[in-house]
Protein backbone atom coordinates (compact mmCIF):
# COMPACT_ATOMS: atom_id res chain seq x y z
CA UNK A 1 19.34 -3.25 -29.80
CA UNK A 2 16.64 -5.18 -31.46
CA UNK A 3 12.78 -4.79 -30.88
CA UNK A 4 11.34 -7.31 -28.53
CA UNK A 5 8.28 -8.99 -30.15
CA UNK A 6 5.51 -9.18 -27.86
CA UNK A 7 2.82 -11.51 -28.05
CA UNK A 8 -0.71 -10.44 -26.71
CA UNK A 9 -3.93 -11.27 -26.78
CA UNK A 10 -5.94 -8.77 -27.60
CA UNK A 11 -9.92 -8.63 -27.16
CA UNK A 12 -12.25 -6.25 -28.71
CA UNK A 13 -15.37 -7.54 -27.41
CA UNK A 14 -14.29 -6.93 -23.80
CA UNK A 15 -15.33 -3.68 -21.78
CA UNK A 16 -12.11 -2.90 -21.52
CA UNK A 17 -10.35 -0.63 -24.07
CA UNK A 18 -8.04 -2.16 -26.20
CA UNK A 19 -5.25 0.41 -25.02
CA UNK A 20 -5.53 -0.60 -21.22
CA UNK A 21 -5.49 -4.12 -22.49
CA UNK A 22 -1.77 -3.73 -24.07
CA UNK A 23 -1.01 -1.47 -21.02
CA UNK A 24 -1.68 -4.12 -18.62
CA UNK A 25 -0.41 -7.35 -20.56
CA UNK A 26 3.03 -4.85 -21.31
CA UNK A 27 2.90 -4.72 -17.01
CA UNK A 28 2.43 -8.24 -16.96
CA UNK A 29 5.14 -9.13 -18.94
CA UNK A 30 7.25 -6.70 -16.66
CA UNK A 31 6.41 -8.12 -13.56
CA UNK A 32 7.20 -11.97 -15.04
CA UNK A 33 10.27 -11.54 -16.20
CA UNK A 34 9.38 -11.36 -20.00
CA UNK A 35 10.44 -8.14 -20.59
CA UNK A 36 13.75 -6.65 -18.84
CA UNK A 37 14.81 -2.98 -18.38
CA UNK A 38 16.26 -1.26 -21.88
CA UNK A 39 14.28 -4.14 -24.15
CA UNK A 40 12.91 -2.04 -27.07
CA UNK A 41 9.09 -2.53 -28.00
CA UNK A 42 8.38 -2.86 -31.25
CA UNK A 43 7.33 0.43 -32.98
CA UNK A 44 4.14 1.89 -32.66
CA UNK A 45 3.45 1.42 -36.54
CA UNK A 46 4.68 -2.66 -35.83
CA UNK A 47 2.48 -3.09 -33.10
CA UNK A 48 -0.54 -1.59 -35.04
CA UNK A 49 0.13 -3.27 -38.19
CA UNK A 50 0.92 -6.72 -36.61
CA UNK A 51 -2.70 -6.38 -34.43
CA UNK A 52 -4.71 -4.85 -36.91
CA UNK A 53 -5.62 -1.47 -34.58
CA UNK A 54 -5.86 2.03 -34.70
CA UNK A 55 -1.79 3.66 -34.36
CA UNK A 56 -3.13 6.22 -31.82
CA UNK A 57 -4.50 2.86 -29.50
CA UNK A 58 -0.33 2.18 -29.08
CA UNK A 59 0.61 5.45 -28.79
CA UNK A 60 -2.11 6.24 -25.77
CA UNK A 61 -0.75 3.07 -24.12
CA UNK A 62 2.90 3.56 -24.71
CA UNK A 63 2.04 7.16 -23.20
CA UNK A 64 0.49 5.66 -20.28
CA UNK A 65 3.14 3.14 -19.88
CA UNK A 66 5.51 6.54 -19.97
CA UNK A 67 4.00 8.52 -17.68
CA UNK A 68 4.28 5.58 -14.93
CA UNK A 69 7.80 5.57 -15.52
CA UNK A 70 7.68 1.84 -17.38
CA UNK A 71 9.22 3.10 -20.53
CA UNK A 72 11.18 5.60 -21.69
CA UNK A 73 10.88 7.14 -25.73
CA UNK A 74 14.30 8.06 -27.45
CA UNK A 75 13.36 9.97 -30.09
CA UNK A 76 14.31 8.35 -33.55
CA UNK A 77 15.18 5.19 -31.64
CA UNK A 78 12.19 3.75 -30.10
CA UNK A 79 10.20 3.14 -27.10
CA UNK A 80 12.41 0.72 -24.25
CA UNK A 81 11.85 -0.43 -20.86
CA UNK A 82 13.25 1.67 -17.98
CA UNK A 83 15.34 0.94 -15.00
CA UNK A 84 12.11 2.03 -12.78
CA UNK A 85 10.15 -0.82 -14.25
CA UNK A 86 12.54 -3.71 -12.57
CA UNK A 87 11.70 -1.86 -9.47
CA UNK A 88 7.65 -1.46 -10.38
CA UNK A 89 7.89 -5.27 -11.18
CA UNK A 90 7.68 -6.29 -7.66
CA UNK A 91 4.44 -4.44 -6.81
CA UNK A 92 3.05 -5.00 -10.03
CA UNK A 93 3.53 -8.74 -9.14
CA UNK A 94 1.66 -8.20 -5.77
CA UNK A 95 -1.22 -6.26 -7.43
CA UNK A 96 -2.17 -9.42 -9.92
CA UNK A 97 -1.83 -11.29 -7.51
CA UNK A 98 -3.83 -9.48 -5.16
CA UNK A 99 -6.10 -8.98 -7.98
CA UNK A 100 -6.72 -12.99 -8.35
CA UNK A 101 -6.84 -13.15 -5.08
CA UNK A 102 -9.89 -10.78 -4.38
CA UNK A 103 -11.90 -12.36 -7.41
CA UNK A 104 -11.24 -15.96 -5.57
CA UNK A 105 -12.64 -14.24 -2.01
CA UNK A 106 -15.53 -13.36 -4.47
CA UNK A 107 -16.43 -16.15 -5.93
CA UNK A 108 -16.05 -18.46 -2.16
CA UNK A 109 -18.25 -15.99 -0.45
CA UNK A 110 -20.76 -16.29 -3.73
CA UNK A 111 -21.02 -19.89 -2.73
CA UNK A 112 -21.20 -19.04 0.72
CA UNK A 113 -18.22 -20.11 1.94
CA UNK A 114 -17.35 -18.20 5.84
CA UNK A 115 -13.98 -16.33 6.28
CA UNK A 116 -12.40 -19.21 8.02
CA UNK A 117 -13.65 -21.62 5.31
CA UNK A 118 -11.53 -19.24 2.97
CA UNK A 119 -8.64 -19.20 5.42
CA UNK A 120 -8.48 -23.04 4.90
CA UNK A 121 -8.54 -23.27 1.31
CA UNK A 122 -6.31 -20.58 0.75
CA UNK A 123 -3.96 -22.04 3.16
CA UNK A 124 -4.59 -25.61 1.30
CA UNK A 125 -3.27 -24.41 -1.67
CA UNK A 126 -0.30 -22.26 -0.96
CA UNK A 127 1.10 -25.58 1.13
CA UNK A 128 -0.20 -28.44 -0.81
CA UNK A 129 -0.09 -26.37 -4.63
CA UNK A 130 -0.78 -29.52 -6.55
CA UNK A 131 -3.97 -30.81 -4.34
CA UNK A 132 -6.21 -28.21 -6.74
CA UNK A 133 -4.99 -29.45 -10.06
CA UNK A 134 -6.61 -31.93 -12.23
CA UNK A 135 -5.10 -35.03 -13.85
């Protein structure tokens, strides 16, 4: 089975640690679709190499990614997705967009906007989806 490449962005000028930022893009990718139980990742030397960081910054998020029961390691193989994680990918789903969700409540109640002023936008967008975009 061939590695899957993954693209990421990586940021080291943001608070968070560059580890955490490849665990959570890795969950992101499970929870859209991009990456499907038994994909291989690419190595932990491939990963480094092709992002310019420290090996031990994979390995701590392909351990992390492990211990949630998102990947499994076969030793002299490689590091693959799990069965668990097409399960996971459903409530990781929820969680961003819960996560977007709560820094959208944020940002209306910085402008002042009242919990039923909220309501209504929210409910604007999820039935008219194209009313908020541009063009």
């Amino acid at each position: 089975m061939a590695e899957t490449s993954l693209l990421l962005r990586l940021d080291p000028t943001r608070a968070e640690p560059l580890y955490a930022q490849i665990r959570a893009q890795i969950k992101y990718l499970l929870a859209s679709g991009g990456l499907r139980a038994h994909d291989e990742l690419p190595s932990v030397r491939a990963l480094a190499e092709g992002y310019l960081i420290n090996p031990n910054t994979v390995v701590r998020a392909y351990s992390e990614l492990e211990r949630d029961g998102l990947v499994y390691k076969k030793r002299g193989t490689g590091t693959f997705v799990s069965e668990e994680a097409t399960d996971m990918a459903q409530t990781e789903k929820q969680r961003i967009v819960g996560q977007r969700l709560r820094e959208a409540i944020d940002e209306g109640r910085s402008l002042g906007l009242t919990e039923i002023q909220l309501r209504q936008a929210f409910d604007d967008q999820l039935h008219y989806p194209d009313s908020g975009k541009e063009g």
